[in-house]
Each structure stands twice: as structure tokens, then as C-alpha cells.
N, C-alpha and C. Protein backbone atom coordinates (compact mmCIF):
# COMPACT_ATOMS: atom_id res chain seq x y z
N UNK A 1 134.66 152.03 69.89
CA UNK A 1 134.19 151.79 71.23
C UNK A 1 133.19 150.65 71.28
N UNK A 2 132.19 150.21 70.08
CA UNK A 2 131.49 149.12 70.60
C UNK A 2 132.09 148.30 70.30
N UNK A 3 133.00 147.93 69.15
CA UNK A 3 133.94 146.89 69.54
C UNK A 3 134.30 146.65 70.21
N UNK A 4 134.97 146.89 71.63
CA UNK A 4 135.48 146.94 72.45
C UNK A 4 134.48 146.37 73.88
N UNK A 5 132.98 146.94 73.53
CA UNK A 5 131.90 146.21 74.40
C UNK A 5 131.82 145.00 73.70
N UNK A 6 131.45 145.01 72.69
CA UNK A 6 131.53 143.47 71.97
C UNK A 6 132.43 142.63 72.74
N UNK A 7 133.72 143.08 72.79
CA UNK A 7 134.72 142.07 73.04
C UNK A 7 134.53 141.48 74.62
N UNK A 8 134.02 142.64 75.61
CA UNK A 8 133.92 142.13 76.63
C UNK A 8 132.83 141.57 77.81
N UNK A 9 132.09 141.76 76.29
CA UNK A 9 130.57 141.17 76.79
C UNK A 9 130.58 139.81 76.62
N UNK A 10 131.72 138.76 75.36
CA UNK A 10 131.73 137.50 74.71
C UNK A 10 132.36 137.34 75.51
N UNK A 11 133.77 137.93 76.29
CA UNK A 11 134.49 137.44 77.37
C UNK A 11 133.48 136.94 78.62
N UNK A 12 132.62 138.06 79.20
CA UNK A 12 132.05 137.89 79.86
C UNK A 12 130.80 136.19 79.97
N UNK A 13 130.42 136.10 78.56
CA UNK A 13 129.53 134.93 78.31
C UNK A 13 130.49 134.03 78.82
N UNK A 14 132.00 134.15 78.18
CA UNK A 14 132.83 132.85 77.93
C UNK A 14 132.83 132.95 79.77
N UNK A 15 133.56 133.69 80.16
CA UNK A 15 133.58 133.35 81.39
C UNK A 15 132.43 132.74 82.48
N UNK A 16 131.44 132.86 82.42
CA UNK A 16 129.89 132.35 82.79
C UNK A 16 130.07 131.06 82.42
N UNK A 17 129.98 130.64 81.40
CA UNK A 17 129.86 129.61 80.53
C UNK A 17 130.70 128.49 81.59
N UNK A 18 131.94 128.95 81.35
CA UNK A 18 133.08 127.96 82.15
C UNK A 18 132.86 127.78 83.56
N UNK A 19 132.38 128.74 83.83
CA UNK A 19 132.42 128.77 85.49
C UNK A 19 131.00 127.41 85.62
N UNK A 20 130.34 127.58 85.03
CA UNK A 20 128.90 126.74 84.99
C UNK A 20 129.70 125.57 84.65
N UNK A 21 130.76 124.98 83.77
CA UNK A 21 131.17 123.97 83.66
C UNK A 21 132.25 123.66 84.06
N UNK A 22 132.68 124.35 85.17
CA UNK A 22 133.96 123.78 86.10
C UNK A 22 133.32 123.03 87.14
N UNK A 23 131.86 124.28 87.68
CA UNK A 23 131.01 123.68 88.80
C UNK A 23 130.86 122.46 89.06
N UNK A 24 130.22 121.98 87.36
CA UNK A 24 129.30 120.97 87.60
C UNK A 24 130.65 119.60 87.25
N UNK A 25 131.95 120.09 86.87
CA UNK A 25 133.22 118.94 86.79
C UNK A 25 133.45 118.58 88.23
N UNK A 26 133.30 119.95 89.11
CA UNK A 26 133.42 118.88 90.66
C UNK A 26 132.52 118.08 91.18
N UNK A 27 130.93 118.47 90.88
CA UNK A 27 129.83 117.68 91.51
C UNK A 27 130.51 116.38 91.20
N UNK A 28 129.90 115.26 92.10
CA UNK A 28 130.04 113.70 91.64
C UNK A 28 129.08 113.22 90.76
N UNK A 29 129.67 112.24 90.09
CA UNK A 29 129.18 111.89 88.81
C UNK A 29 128.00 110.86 89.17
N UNK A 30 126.95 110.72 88.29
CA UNK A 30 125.83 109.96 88.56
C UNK A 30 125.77 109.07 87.40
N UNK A 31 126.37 108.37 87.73
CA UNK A 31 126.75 107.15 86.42
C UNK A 31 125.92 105.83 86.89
N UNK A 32 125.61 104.65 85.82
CA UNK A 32 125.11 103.69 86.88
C UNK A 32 126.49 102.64 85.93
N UNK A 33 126.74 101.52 86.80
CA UNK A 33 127.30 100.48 86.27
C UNK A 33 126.76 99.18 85.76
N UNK A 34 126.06 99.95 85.29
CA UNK A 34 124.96 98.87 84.32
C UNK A 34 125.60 97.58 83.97
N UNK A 35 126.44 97.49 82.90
CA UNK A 35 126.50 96.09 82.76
C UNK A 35 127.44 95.01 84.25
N UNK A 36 127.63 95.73 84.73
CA UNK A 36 128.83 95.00 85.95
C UNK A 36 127.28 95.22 87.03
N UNK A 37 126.49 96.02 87.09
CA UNK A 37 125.41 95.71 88.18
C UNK A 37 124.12 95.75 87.34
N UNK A 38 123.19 95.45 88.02
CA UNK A 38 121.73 95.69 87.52
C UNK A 38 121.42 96.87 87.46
N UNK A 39 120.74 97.03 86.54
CA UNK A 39 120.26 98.49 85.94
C UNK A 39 119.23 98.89 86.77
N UNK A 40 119.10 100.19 86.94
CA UNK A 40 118.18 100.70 87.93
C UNK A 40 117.15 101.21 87.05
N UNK A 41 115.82 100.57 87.07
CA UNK A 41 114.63 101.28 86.16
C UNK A 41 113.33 101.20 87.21
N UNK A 42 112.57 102.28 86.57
CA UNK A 42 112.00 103.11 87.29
C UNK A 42 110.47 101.81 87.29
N UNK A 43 109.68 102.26 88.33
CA UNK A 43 108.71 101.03 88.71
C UNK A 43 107.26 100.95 87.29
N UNK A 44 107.61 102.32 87.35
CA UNK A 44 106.38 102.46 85.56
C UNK A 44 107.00 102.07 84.39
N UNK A 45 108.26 101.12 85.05
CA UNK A 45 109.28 100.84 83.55
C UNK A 45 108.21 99.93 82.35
N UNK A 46 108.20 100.06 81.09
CA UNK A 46 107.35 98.88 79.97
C UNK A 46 108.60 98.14 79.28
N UNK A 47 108.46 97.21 79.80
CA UNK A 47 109.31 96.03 79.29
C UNK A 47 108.86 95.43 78.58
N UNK A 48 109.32 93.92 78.70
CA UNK A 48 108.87 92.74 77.57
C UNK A 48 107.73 92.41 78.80
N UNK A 49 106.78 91.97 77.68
CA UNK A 49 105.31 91.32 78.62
C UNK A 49 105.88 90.31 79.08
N UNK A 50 104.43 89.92 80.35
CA UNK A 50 104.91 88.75 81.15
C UNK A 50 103.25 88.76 80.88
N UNK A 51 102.47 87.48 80.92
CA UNK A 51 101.34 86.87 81.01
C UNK A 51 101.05 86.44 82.69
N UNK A 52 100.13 86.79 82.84
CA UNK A 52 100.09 86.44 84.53
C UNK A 52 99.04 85.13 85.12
N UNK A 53 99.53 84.56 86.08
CA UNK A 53 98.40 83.63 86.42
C UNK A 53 97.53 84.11 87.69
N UNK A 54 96.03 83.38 87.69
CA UNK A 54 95.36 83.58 89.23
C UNK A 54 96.25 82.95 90.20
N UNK A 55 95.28 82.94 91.51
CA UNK A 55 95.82 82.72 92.94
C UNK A 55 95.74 80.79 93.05
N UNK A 56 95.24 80.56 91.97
CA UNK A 56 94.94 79.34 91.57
C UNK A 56 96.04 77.99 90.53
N UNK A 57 96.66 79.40 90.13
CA UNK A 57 98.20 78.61 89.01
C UNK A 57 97.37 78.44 87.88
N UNK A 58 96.28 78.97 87.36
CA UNK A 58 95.86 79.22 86.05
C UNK A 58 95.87 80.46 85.48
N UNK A 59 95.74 80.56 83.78
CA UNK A 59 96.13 81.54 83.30
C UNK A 59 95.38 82.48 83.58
N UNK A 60 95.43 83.53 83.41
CA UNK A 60 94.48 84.83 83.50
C UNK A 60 93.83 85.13 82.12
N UNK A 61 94.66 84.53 81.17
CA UNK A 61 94.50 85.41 79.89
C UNK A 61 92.81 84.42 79.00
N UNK A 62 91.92 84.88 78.89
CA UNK A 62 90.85 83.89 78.67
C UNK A 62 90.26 84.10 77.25
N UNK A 63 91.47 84.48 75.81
CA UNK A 63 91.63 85.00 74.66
C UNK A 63 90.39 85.69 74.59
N UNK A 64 90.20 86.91 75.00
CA UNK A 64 89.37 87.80 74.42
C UNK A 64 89.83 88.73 73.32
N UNK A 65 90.81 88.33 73.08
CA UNK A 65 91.42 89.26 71.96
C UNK A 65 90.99 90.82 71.86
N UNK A 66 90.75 90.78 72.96
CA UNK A 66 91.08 92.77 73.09
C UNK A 66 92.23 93.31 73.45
N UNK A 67 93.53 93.25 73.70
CA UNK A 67 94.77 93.26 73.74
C UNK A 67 95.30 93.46 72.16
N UNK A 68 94.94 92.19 71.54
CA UNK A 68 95.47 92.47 69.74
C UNK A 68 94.97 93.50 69.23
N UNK A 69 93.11 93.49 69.26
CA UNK A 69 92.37 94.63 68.99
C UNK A 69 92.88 96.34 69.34
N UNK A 70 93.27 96.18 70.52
CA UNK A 70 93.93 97.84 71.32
C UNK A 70 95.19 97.64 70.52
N UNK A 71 95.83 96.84 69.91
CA UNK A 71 97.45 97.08 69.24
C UNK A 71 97.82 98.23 68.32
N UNK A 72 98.13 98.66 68.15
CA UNK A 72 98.28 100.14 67.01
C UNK A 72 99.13 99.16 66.10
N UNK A 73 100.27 98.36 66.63
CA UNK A 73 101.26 97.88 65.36
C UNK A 73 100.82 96.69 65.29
N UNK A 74 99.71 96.12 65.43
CA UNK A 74 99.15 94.68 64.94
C UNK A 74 100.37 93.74 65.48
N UNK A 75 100.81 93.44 66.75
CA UNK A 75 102.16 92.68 66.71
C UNK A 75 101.50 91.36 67.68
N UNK A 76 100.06 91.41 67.95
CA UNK A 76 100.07 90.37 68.85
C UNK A 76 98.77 89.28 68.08
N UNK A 77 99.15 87.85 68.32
CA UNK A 77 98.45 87.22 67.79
C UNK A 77 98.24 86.03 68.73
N UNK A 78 97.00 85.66 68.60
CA UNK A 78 96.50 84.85 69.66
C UNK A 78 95.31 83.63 69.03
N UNK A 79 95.73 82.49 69.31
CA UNK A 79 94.45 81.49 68.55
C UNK A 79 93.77 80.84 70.36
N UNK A 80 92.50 81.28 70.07
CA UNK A 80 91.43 80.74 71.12
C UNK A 80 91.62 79.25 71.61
N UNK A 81 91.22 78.33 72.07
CA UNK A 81 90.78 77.21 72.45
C UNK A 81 89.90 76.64 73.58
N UNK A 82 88.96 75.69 74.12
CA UNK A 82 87.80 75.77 74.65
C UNK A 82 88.63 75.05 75.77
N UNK A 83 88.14 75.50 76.96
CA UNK A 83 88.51 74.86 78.06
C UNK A 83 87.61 73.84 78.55
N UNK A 84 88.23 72.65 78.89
CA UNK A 84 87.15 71.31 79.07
C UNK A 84 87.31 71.13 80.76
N UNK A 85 86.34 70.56 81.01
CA UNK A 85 86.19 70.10 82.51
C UNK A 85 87.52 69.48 82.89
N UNK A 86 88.13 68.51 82.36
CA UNK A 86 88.84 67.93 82.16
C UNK A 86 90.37 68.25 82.23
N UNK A 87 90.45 69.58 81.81
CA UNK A 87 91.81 70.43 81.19
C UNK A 87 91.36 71.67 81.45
N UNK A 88 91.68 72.14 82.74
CA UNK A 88 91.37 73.68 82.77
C UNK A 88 92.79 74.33 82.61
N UNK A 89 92.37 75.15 82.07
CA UNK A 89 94.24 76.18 81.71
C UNK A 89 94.01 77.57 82.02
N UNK A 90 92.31 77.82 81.85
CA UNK A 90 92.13 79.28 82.20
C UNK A 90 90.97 79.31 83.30
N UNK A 91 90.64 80.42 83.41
CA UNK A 91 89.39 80.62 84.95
C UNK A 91 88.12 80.66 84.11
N UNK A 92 88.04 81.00 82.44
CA UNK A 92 87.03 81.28 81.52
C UNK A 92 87.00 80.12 80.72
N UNK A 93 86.06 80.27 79.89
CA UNK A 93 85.31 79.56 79.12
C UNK A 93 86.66 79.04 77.81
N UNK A 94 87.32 80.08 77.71
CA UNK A 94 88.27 80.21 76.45
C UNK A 94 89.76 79.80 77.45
N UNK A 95 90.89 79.83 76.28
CA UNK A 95 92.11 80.41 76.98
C UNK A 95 92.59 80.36 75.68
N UNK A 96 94.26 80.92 75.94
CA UNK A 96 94.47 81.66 74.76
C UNK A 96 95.77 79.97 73.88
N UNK A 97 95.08 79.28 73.13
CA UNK A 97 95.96 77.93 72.42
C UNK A 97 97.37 78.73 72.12
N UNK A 98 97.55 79.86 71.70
CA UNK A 98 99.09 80.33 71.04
C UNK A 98 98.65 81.94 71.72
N UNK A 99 99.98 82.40 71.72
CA UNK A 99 99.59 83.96 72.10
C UNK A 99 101.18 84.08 71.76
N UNK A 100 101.34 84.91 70.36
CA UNK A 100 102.78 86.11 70.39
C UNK A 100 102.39 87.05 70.07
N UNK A 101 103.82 87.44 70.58
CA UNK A 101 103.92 88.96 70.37
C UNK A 101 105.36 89.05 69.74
N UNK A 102 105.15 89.83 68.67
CA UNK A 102 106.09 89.93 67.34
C UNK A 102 106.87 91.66 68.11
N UNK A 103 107.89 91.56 68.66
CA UNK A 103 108.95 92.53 69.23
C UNK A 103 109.58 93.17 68.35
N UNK A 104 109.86 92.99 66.79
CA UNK A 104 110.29 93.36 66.11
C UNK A 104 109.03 94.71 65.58
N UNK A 105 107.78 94.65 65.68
CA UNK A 105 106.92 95.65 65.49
C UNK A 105 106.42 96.67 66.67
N UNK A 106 106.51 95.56 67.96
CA UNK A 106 105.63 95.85 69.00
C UNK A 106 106.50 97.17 69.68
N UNK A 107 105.86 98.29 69.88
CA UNK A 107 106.23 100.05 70.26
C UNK A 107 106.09 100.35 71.81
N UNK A 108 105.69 98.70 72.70
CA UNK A 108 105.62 99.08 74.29
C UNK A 108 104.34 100.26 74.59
N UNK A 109 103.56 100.79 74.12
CA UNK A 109 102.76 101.48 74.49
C UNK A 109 101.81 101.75 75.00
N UNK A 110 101.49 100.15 75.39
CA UNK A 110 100.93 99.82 76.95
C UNK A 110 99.43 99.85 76.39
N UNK A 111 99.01 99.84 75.25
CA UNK A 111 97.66 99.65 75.02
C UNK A 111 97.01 98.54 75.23
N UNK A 112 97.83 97.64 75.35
CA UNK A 112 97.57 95.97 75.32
C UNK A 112 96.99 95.75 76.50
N UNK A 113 98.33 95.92 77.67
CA UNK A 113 97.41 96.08 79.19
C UNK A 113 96.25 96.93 79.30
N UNK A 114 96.33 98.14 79.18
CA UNK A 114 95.08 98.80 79.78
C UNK A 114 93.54 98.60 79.03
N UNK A 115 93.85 97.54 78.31
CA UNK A 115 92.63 96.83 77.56
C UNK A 115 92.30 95.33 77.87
N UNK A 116 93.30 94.78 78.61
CA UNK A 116 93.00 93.10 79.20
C UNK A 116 92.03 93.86 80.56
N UNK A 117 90.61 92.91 80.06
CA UNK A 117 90.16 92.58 81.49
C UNK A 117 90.45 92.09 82.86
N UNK A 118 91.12 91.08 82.36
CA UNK A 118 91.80 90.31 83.36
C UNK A 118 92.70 90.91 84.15
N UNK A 119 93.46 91.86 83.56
CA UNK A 119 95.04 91.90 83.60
C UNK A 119 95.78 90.50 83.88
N UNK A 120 95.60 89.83 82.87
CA UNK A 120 96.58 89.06 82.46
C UNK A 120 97.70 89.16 81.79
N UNK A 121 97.97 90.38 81.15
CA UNK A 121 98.90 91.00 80.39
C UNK A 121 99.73 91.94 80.94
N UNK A 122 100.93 92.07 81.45
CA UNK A 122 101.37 93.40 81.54
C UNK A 122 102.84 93.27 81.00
N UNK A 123 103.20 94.52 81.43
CA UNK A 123 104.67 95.17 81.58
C UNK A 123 105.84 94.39 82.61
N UNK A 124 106.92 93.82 82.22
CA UNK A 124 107.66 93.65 83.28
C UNK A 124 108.85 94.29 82.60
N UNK A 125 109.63 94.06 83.58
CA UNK A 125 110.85 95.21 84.00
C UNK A 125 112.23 94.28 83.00
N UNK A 126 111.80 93.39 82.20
CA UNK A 126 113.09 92.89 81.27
C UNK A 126 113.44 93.86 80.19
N UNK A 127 114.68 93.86 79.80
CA UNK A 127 115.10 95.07 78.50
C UNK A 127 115.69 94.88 77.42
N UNK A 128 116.53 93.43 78.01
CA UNK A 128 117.23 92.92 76.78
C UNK A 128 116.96 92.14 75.47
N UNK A 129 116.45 92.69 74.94
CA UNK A 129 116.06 92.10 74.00
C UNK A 129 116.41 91.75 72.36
N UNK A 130 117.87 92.86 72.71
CA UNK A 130 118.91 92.64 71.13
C UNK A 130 119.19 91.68 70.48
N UNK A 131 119.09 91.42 69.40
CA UNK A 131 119.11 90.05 68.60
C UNK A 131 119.54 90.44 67.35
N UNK A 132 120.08 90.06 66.50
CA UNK A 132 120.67 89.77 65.47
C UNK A 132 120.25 88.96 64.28
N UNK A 133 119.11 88.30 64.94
CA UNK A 133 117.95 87.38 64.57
C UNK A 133 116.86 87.71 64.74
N UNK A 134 115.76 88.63 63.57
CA UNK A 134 114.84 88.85 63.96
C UNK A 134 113.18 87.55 64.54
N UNK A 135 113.78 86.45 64.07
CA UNK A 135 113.01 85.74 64.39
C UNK A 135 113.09 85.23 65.62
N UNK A 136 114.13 85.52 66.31
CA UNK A 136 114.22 85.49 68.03
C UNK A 136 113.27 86.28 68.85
N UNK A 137 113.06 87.43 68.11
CA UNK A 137 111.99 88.51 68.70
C UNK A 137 110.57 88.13 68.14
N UNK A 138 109.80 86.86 68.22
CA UNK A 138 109.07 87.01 68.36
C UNK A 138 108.30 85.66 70.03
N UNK A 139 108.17 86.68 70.45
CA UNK A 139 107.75 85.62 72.20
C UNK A 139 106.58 84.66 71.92
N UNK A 140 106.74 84.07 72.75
CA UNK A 140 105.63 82.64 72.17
C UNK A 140 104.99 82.61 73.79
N UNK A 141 103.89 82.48 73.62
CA UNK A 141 103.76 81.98 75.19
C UNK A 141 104.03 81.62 76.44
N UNK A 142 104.80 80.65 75.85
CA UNK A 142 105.87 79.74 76.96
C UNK A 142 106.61 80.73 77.65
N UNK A 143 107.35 81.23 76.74
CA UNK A 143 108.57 82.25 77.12
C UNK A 143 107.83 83.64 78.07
N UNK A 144 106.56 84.23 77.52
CA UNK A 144 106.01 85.47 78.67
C UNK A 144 105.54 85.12 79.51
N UNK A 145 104.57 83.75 79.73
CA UNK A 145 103.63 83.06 80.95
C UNK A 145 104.80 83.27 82.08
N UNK A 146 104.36 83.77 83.38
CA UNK A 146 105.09 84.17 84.64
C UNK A 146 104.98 82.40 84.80
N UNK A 147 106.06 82.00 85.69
CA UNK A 147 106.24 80.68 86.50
C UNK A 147 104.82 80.67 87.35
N UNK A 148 104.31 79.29 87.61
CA UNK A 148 103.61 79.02 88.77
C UNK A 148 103.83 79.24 90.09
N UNK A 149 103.38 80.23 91.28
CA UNK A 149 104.02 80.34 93.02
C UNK A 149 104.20 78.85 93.16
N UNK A 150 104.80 79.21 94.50
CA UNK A 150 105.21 77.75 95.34
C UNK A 150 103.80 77.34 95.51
N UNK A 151 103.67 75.83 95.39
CA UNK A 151 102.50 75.34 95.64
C UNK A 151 101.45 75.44 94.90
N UNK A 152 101.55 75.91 93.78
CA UNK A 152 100.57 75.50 92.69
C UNK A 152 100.79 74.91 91.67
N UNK A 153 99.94 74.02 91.58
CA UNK A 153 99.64 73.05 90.03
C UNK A 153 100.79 73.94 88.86
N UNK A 154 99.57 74.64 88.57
CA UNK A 154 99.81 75.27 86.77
C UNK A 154 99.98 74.12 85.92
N UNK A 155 99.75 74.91 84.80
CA UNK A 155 99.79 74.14 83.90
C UNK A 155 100.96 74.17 82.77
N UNK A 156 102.07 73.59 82.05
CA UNK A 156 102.80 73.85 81.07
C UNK A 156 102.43 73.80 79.93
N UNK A 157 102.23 74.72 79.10
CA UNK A 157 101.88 74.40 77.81
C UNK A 157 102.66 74.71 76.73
N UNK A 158 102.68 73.33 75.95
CA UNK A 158 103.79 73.96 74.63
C UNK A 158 102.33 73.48 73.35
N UNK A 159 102.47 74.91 72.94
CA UNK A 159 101.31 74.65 71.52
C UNK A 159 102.07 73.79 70.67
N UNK A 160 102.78 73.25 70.63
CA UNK A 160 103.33 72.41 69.64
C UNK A 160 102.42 71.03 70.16
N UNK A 161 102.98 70.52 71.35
CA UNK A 161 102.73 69.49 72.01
C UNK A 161 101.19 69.27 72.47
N UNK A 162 100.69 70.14 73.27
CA UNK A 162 99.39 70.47 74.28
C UNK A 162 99.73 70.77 75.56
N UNK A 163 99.40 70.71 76.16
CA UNK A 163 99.04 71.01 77.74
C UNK A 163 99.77 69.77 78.10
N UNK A 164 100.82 70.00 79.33
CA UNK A 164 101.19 68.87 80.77
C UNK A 164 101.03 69.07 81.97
N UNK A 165 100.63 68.63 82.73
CA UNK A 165 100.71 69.07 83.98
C UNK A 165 101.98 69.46 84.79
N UNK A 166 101.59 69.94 85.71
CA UNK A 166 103.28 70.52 86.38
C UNK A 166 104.09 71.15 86.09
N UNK A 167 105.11 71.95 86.54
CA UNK A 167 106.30 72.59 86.25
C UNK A 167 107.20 72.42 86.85
């Protein structure tokens, strides 16, 4: 006789079971078509950094190197340089001559921003970042600095070269 409950108590699961997964075969499916559309990510998404400028088309970032300092995986590196009357690039005294960030270490964990004074540093919403080449993953300045708005100067800088005006 408890065999017999046995048997129709597992029937009973099995039947539950299925019914829960016939249900949810009619609901409609919540798929996204990611590569044929843009991916839908959420507004607290942590992407690849973007470096930000003032209301002015200069940098924000004025190398205080507290961003590298807050790093847990040591992935960001930054060499100082003095801003002259002459050549302003930042709103401070400093700005940052080189600034990467090594992607192949870096864990997104947002310590970087919530340690820039400035917020010159944040999160943007890019994802792709697969490479095959780890030396592709490491961002150089050029590549995170946000574009200048309509109507501002800014400045272009390639640390190879120096500073040009315009973009």
C-alpha cells in the first residue's frame, strides 16, 4: 500500500511540474534582439568609462589620483601635468598628461567614480569590449574623454603629440 502512495504522489509532483511548464510555454516570450537592435540596459548600467568635460569644453579630471588610489585592481594610471596660462586643459591647477585604464584587470566596481571629486569619471552605457587582443583593452584618454558640446573650444589631446586646439 505505500508503494502505491509513493507512486501517486510522484505522479502527482510530475503532473504540477508540467502544468507550471505548459503555463509558462504559452506566456509570450521576453527575448531582446540584441544584436539586430540595441540592447536595452538598465540606467545604473557600469560600462566602459567616459571622462567628462565642464560647461566650459575643459576637462574635469584635474589628476588627483584618487580614482587610481580607490582601484582595488590597480588598473588605472595617470601621469599629472601643470596647467599654464597659456594652455588650459583643466579648471585646476593639474590635469591629467596620460590617463588609462587597463580593461583587461579593471572589475567595473565603480570605486573610481564615487572617489573623483570632480566627477570627471564615470560609467557609460558601452559593453563591447571583446578583443582578441589584449592590448586593445587598454583605453588611453583620447578614446574615454566625452566629445566637446556644440560650441565649445575643447581641447584635443594626444600624449604622444601634446595638446591642439579644436575638434
Amino acid at each position: 500500500m505505500a508503494n502505491l502512495t509513493e507512486i501517486f504522489s510522484a505522479a502527482k509532483t510530475i503532473t504540477k511540474g508540467m502544468g507550471i511548464t505548459f503555463g509558462e510555454m504559452l506566456q509570450p516570450a521576453l527575448t531582446e534582439a540584441y544584436p539586430d537592435g540595441p540592447a536595452q540596459l538598465q540606467e545604473r548600467y557600469r560600462g566602459t568609462h567616459v571622462l567628462k568635460r565642464d560647461e566650459n569644453g575643459l576637462e574635469k579630471c584635474v589628476a588627483c589620483f584618487l580614482c587610481a588610489a580607490a582601484c582595488p585592481s590597480d588598473c588605472i594610471y595617470i601621469e599629472a601635468a601643470e596647467n599654464s596660462d597659456k594652455l588650459r586643459i583643466s579648471g585646476g591647477e593639474r590635469y591629467a598628461k596620460v590617463y588609462n585604464i587597463d580593461y583587461n584587470r579593471c572589475i567595473f566596481c565603480g570605486y573610481c567614480v564615487e572617489a573623483c571629486p570632480t566627477d570627471a569619471i564615470t560609467h557609460g552605457h558601452a559593453f563591447e569590449n571583446a578583443s582578441y587582443d589584449t592590448s586593445t583593452l587598454i583605453y588611453r584618454k583620447e578614446k574615454m574623454l566625452e566629445a566637446p558640446a556644440a560650441g565649445q573650444a575643447g581641447l584635443a589631446y594626444d600624449s604622444q603629440a601634446g595638446p591642439s586646439a579644436g575638434h
